[in-house]
N, C-alpha and C. Protein backbone atom coordinates (compact mmCIF):
# COMPACT_ATOMS: atom_id res chain seq x y z
N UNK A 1 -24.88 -108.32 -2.30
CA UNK A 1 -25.35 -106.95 -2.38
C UNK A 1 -25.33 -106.46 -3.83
N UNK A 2 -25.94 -107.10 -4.57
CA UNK A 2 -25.79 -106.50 -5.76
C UNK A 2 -27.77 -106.74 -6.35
N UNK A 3 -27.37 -105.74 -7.33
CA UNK A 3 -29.42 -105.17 -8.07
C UNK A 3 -29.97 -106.58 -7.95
N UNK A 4 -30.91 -106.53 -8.40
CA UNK A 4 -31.88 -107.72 -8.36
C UNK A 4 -32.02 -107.80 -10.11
N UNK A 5 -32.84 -109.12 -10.37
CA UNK A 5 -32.73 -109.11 -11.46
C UNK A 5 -33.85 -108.38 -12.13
N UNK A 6 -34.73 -108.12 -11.29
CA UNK A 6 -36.14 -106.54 -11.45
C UNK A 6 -35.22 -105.56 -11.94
N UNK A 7 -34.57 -105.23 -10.60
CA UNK A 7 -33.77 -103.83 -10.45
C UNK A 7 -32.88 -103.51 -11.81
N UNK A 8 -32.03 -104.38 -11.95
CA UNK A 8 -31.48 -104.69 -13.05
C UNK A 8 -31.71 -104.30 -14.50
N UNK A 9 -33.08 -104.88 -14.53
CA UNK A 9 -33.80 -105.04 -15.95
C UNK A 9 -34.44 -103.35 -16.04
N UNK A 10 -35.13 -102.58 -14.66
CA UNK A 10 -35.20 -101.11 -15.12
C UNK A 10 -33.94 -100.52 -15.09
N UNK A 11 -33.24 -100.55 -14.25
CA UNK A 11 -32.18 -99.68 -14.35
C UNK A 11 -31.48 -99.24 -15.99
N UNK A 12 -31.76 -101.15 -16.76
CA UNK A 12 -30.92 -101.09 -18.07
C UNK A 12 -32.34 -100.23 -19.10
N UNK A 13 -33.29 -100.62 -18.67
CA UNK A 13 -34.37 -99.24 -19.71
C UNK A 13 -34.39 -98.23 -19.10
N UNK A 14 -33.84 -97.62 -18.14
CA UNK A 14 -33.80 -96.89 -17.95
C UNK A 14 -32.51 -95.28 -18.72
N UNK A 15 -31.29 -96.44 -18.33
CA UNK A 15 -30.00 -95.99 -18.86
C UNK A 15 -30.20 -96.53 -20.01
N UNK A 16 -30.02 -97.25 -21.19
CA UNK A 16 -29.80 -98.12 -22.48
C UNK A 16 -30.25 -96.49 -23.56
N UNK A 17 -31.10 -96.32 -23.40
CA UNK A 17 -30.95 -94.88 -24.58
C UNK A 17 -30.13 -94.33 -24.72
N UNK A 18 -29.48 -94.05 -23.15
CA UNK A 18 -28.76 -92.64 -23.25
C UNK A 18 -27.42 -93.56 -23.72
N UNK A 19 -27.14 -94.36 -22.57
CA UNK A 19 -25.96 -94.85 -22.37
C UNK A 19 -25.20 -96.02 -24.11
N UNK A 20 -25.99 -96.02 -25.44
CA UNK A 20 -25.77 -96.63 -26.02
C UNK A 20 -25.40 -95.77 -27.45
N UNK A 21 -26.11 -93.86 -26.80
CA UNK A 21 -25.90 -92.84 -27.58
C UNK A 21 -24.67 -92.50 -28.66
N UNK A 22 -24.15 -92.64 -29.79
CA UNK A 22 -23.11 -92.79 -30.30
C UNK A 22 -22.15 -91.12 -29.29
N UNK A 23 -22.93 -90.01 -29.20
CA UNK A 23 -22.48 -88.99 -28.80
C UNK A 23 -21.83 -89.25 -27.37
N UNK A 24 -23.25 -90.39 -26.74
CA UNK A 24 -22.49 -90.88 -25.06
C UNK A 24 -21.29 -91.47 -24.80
N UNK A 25 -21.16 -92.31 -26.09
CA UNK A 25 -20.03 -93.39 -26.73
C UNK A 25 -18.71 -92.71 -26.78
N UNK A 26 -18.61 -91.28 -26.77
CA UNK A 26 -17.30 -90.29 -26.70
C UNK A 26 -17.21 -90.24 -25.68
N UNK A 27 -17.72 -90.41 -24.11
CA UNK A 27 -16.93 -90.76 -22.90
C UNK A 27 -16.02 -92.00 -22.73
N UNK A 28 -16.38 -92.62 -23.49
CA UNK A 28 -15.13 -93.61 -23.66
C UNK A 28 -13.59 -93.19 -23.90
N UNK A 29 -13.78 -92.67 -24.41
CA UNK A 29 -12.16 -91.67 -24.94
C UNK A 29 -11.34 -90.86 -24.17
N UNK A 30 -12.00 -90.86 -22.92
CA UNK A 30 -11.30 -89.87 -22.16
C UNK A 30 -11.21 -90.84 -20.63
N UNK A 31 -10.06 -90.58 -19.75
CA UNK A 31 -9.66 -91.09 -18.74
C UNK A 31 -10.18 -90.39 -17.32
N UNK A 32 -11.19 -90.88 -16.21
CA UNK A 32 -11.43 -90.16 -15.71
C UNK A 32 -10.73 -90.24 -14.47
N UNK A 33 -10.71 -91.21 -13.73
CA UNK A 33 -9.78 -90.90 -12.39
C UNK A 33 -9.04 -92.50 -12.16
N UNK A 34 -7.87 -92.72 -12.42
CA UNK A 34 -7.30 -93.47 -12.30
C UNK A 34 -7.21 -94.09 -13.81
N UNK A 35 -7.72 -94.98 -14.33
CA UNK A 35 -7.82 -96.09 -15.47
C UNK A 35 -9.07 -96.23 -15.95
N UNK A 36 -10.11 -95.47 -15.12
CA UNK A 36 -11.29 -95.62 -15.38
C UNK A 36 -11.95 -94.58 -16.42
N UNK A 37 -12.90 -94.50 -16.98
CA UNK A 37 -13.26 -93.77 -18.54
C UNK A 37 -13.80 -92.97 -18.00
N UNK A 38 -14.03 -92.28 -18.27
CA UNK A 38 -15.21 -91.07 -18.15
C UNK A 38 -16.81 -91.81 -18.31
N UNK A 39 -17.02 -92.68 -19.26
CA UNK A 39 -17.82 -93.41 -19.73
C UNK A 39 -18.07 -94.12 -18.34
N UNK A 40 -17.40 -95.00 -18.09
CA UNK A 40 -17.27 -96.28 -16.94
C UNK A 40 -17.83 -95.38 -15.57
N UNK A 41 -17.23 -94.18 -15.29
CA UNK A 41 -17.48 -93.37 -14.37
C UNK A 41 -18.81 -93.09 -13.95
N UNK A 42 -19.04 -92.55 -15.21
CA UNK A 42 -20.45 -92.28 -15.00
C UNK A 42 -21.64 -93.37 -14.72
N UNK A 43 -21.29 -94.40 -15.48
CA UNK A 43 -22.22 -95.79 -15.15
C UNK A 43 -22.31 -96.34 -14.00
N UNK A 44 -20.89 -95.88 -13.08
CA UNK A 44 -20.64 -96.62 -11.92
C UNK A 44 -21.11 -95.79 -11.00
N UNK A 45 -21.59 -94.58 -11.09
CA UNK A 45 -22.57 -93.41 -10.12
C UNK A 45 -24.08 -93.54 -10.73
N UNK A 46 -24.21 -93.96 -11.67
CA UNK A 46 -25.60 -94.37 -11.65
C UNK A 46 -26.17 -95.05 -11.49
N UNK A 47 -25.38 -96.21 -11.65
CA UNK A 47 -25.78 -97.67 -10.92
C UNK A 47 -25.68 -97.58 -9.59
N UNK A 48 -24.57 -96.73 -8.62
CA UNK A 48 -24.87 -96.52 -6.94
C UNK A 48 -25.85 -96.16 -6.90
N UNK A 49 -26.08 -94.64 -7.79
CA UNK A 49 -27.86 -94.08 -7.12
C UNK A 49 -28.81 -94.95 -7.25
N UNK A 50 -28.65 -95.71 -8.18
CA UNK A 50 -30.34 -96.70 -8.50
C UNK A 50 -30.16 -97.66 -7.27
N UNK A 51 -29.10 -98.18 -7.02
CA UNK A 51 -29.21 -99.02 -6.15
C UNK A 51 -28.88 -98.61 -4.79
N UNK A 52 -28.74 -97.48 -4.22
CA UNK A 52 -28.98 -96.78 -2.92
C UNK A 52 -30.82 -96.54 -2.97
N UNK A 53 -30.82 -95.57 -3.55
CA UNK A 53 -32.70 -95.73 -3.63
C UNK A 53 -33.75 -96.97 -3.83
N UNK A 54 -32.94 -97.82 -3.78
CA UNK A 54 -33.71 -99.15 -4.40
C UNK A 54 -33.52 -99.91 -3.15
N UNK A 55 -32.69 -99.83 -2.16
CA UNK A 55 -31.95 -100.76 -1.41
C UNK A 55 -32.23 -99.80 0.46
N UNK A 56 -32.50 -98.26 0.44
CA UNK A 56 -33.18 -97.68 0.93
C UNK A 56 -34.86 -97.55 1.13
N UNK A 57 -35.22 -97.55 -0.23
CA UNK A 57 -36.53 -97.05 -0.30
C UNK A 57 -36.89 -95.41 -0.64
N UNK A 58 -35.74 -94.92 -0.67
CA UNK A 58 -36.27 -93.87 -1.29
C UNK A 58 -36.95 -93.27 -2.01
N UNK A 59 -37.83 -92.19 -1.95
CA UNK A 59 -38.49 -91.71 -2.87
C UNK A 59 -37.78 -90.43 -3.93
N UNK A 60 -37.63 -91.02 -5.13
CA UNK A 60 -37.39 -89.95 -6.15
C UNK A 60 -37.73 -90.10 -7.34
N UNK A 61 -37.44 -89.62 -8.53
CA UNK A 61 -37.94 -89.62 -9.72
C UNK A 61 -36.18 -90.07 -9.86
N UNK A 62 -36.56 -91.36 -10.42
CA UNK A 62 -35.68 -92.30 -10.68
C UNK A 62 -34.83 -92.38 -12.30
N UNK A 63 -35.59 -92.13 -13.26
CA UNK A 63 -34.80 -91.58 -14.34
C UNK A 63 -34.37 -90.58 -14.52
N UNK A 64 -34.86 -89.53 -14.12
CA UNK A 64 -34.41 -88.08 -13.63
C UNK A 64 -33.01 -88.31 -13.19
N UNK A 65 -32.98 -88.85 -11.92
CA UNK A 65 -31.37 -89.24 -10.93
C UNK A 65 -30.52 -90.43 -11.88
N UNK A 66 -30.81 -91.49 -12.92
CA UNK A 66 -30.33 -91.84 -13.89
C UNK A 66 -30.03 -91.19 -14.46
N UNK A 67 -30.43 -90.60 -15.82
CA UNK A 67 -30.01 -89.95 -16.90
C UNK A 67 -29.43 -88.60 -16.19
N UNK A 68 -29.34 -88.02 -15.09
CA UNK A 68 -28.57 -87.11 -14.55
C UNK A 68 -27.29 -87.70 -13.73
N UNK A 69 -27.16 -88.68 -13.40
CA UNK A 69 -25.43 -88.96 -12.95
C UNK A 69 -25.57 -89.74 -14.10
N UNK A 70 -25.87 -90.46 -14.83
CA UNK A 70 -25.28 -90.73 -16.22
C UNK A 70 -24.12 -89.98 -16.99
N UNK A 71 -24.89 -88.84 -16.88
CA UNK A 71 -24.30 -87.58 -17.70
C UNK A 71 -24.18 -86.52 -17.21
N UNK A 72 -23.68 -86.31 -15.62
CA UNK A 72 -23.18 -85.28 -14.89
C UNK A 72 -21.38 -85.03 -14.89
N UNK A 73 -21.12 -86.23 -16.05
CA UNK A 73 -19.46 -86.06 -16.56
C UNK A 73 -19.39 -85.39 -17.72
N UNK A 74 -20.38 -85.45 -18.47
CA UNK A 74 -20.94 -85.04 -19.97
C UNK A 74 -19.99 -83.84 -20.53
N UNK A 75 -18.54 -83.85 -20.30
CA UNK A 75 -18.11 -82.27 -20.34
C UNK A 75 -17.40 -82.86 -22.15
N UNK A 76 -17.12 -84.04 -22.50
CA UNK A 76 -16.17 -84.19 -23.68
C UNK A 76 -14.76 -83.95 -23.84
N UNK A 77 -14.02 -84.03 -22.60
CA UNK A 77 -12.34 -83.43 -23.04
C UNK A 77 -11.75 -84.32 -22.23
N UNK A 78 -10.39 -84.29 -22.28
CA UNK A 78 -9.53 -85.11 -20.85
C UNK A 78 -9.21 -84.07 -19.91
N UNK A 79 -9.98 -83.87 -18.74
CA UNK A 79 -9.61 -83.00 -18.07
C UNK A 79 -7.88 -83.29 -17.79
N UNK A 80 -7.20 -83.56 -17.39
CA UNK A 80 -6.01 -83.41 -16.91
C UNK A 80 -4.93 -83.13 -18.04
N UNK A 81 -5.30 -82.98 -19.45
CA UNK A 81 -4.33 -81.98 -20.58
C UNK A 81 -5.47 -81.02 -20.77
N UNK A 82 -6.88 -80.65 -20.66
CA UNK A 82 -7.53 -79.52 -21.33
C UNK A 82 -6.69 -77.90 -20.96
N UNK A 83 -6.06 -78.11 -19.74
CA UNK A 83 -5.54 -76.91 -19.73
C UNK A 83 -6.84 -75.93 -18.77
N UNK A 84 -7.54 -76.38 -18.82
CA UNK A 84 -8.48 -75.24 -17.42
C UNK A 84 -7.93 -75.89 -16.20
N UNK A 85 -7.33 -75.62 -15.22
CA UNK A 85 -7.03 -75.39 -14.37
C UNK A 85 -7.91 -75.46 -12.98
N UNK A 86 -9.32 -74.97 -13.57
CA UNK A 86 -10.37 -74.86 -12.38
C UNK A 86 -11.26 -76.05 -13.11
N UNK A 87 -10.67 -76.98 -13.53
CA UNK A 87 -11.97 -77.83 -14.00
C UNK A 87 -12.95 -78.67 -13.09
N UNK A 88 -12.35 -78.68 -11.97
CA UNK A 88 -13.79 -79.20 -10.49
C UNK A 88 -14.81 -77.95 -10.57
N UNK A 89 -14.59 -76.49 -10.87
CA UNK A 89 -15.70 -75.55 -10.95
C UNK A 89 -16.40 -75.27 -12.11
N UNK A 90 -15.47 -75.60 -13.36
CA UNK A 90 -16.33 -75.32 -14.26
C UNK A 90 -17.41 -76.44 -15.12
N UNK A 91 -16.76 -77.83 -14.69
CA UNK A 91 -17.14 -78.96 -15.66
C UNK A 91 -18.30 -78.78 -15.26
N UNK A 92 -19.29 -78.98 -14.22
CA UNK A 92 -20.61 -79.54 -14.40
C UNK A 92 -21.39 -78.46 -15.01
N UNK A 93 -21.06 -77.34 -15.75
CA UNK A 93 -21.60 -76.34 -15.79
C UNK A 93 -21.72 -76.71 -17.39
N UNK A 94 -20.61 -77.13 -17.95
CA UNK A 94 -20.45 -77.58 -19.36
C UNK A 94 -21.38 -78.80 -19.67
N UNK A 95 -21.07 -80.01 -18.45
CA UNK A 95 -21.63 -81.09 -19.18
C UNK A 95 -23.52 -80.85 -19.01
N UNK A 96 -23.27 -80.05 -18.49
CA UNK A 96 -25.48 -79.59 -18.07
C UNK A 96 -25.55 -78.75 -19.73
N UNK A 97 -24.74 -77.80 -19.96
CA UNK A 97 -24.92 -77.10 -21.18
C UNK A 97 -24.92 -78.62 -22.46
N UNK A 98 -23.81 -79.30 -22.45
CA UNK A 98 -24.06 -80.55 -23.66
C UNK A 98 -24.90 -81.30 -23.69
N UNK A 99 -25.36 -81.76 -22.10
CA UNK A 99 -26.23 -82.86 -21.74
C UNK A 99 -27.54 -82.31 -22.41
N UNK A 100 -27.98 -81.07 -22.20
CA UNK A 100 -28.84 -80.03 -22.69
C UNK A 100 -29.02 -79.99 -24.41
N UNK A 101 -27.98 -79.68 -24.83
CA UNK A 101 -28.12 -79.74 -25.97
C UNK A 101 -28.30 -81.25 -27.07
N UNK A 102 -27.60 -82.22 -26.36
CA UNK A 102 -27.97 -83.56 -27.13
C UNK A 102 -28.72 -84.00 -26.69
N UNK A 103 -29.21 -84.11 -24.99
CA UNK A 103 -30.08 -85.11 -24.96
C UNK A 103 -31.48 -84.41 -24.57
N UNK A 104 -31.61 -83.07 -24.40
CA UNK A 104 -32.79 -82.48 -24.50
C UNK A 104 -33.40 -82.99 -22.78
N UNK A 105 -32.53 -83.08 -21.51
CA UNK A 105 -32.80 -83.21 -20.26
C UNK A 105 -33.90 -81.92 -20.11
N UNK A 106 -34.28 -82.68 -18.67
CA UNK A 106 -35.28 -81.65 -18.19
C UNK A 106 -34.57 -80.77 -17.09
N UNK A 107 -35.53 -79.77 -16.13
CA UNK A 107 -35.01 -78.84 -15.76
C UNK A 107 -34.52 -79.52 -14.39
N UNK A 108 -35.21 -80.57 -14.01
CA UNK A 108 -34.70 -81.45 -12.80
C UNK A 108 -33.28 -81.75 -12.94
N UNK A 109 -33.13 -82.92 -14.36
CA UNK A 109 -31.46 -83.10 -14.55
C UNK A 109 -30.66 -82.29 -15.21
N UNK A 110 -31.07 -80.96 -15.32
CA UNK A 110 -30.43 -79.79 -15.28
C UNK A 110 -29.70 -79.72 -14.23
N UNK A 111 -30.85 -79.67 -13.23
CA UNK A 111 -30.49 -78.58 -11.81
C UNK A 111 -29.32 -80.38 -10.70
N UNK A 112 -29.83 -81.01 -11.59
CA UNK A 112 -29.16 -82.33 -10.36
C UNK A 112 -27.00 -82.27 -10.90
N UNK A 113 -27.85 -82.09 -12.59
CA UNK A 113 -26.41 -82.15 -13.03
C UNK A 113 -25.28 -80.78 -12.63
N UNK A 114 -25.94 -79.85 -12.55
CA UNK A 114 -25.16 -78.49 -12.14
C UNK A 114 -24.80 -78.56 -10.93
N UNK A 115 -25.41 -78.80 -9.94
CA UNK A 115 -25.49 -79.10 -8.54
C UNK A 115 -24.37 -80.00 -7.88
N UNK A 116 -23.67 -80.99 -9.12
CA UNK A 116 -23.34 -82.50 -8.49
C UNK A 116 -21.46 -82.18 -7.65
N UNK A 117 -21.04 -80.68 -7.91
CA UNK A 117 -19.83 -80.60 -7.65
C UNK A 117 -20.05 -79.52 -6.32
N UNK A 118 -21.27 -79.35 -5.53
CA UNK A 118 -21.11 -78.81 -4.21
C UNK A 118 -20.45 -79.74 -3.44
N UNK A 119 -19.60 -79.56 -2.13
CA UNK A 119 -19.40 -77.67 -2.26
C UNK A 119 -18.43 -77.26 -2.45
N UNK A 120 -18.01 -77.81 -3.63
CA UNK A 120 -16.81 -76.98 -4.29
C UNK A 120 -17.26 -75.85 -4.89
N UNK A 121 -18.43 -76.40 -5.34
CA UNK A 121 -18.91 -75.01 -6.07
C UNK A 121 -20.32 -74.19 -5.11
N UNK A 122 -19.77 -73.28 -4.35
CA UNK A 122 -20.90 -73.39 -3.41
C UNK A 122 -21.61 -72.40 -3.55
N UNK A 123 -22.29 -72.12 -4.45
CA UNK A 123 -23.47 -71.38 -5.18
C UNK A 123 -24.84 -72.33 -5.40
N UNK A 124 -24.03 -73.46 -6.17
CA UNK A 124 -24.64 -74.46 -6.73
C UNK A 124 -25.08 -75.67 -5.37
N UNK A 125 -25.93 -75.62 -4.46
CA UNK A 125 -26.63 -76.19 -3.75
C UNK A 125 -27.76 -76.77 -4.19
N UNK A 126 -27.23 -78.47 -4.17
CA UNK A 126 -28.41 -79.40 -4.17
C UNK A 126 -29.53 -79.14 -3.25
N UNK A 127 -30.85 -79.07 -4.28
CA UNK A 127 -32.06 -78.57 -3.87
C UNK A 127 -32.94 -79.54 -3.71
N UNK A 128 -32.44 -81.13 -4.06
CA UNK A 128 -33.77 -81.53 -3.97
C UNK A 128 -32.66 -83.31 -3.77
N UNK A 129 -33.63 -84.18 -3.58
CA UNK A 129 -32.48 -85.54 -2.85
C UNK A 129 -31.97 -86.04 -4.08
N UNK A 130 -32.47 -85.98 -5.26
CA UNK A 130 -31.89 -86.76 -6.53
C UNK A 130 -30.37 -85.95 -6.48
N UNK A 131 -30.49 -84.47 -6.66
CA UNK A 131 -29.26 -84.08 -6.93
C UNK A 131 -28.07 -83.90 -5.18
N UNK A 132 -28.68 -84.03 -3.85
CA UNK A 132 -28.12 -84.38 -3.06
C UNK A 132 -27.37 -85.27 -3.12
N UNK A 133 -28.65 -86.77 -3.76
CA UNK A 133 -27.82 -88.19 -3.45
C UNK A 133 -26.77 -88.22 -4.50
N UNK A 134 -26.82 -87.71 -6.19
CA UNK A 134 -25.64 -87.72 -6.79
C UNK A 134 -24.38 -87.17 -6.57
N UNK A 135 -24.65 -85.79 -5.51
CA UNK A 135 -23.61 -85.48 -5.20
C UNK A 135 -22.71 -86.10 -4.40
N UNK A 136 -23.14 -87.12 -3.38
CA UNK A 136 -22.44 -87.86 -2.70
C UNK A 136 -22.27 -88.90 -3.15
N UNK A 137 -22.76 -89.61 -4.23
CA UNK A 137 -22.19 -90.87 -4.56
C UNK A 137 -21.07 -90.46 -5.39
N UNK A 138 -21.22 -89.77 -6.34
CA UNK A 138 -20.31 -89.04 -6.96
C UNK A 138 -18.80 -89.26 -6.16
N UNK A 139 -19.25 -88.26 -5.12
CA UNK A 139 -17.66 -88.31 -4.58
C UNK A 139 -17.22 -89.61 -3.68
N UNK A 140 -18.03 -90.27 -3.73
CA UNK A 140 -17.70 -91.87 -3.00
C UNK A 140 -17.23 -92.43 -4.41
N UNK A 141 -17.75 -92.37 -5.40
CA UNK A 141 -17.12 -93.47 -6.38
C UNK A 141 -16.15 -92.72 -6.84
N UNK A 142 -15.54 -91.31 -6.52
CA UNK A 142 -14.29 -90.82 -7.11
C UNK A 142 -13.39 -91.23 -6.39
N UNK A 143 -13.78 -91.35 -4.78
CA UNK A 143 -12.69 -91.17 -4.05
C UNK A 143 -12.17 -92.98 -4.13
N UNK A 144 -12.86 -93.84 -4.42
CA UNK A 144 -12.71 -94.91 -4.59
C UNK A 144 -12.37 -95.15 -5.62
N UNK A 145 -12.11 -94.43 -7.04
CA UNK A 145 -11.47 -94.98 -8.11
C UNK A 145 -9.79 -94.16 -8.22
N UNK A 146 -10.04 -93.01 -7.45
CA UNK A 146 -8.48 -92.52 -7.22
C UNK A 146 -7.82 -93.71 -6.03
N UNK A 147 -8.28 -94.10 -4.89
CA UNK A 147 -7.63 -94.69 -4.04
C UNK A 147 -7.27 -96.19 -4.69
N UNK A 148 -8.13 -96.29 -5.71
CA UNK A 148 -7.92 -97.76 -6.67
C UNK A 148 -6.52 -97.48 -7.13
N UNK A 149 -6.15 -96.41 -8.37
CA UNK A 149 -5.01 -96.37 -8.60
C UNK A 149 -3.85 -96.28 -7.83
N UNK A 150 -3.82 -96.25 -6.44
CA UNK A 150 -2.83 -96.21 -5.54
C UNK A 150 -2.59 -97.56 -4.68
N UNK A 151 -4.09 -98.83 -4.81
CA UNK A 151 -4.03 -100.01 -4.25
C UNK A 151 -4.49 -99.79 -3.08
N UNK A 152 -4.89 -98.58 -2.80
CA UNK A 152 -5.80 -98.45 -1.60
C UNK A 152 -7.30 -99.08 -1.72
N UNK A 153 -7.99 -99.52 -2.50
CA UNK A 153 -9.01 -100.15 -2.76
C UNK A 153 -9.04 -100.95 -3.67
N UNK A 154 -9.30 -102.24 -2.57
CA UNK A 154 -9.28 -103.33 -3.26
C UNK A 154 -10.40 -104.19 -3.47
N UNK A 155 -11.19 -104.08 -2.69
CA UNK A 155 -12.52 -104.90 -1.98
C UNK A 155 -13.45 -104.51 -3.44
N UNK A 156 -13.96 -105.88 -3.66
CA UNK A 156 -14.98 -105.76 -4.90
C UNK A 156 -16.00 -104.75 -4.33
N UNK A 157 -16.45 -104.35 -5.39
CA UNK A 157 -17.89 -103.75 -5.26
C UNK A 157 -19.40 -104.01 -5.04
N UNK A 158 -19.46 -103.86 -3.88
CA UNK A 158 -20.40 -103.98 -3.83
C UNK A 158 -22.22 -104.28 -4.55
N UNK A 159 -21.97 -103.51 -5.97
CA UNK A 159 -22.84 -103.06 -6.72
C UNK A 159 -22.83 -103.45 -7.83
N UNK A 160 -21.29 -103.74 -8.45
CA UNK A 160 -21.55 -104.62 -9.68
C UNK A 160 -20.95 -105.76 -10.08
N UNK A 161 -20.79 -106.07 -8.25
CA UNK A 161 -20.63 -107.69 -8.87
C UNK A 161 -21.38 -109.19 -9.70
């Protein structure tokens, strides 16, 4: 169960701009849930969406739902010393404002990236399936990299083996 070597080869022109960005390169620095980067995080929700839609058949605008869970972590800090407190409500609001400002997204991975923390944040309702499906892979690959640090998940992945 893992991309094809097609799948593969767009997925990497697809992501390789963003994801090689010296600015993108600062998710590395920060720890996102368990041992895993902020960086790593994000690659590992964009590689689910490409390969749920790819492996479904779905119809979406496919770099759109790339370069938007790419960078629907896009906030720059370690959440767990920044000291906000509400950071499940406020981050995607930040990393849509940075993602915005460096990488010049459109209003789609605007609205996918703002969207990706319903319904915690329940104003912010995914409107359309790109930012639906990130919202749920999202929380499948969180809940699987927190249950990692506890040895509750062990089973390779499916996706990038």
């Amino acid at each position: 169960m893992t991309l094809t070597e097609e799948d593969e080869r767009e997925f990497n022109r697809i992501i390789e701009p963003i994801a090689t960005d010296p600015k993108a390169l600062e998710m590395k620095k920060y720890t996102q849930h368990s041992h895993i980067t902020t960086y790593d995080h994000c690659m590992d929700v964009a590689r689910h969406c490409f390969y749920f839609v790819r492996r479904h058949g779905i119809k979406v605008d496919e770099t759109s739902l790339i370069t938007a869970a790419f960078l629907h972590d896009y906030y720059l800090y370690d959440w767990h010393t920044h000291g906000d407190k509400l950071h499940g409500y406020h981050h995607a609001k930040i990393a849509m404002a940075n993602a915005t400002r460096d990488f010049h997204i459109t209003e789609l991975e605007s609205e996918i990236i703002d969207s990706h923390m319903w319904p915690l944040n329940l104003t912010h309702v995914p409107s359309t399936r790109e930012a639906l499906l990130l919202c749920m892979v999202d929380k499948f690959c969180s809940t699987r990299e927190t249950l990692m640090k506890y040895g509750l998940f062990k089973d390779k992945d499916p996706v990038n083996n």
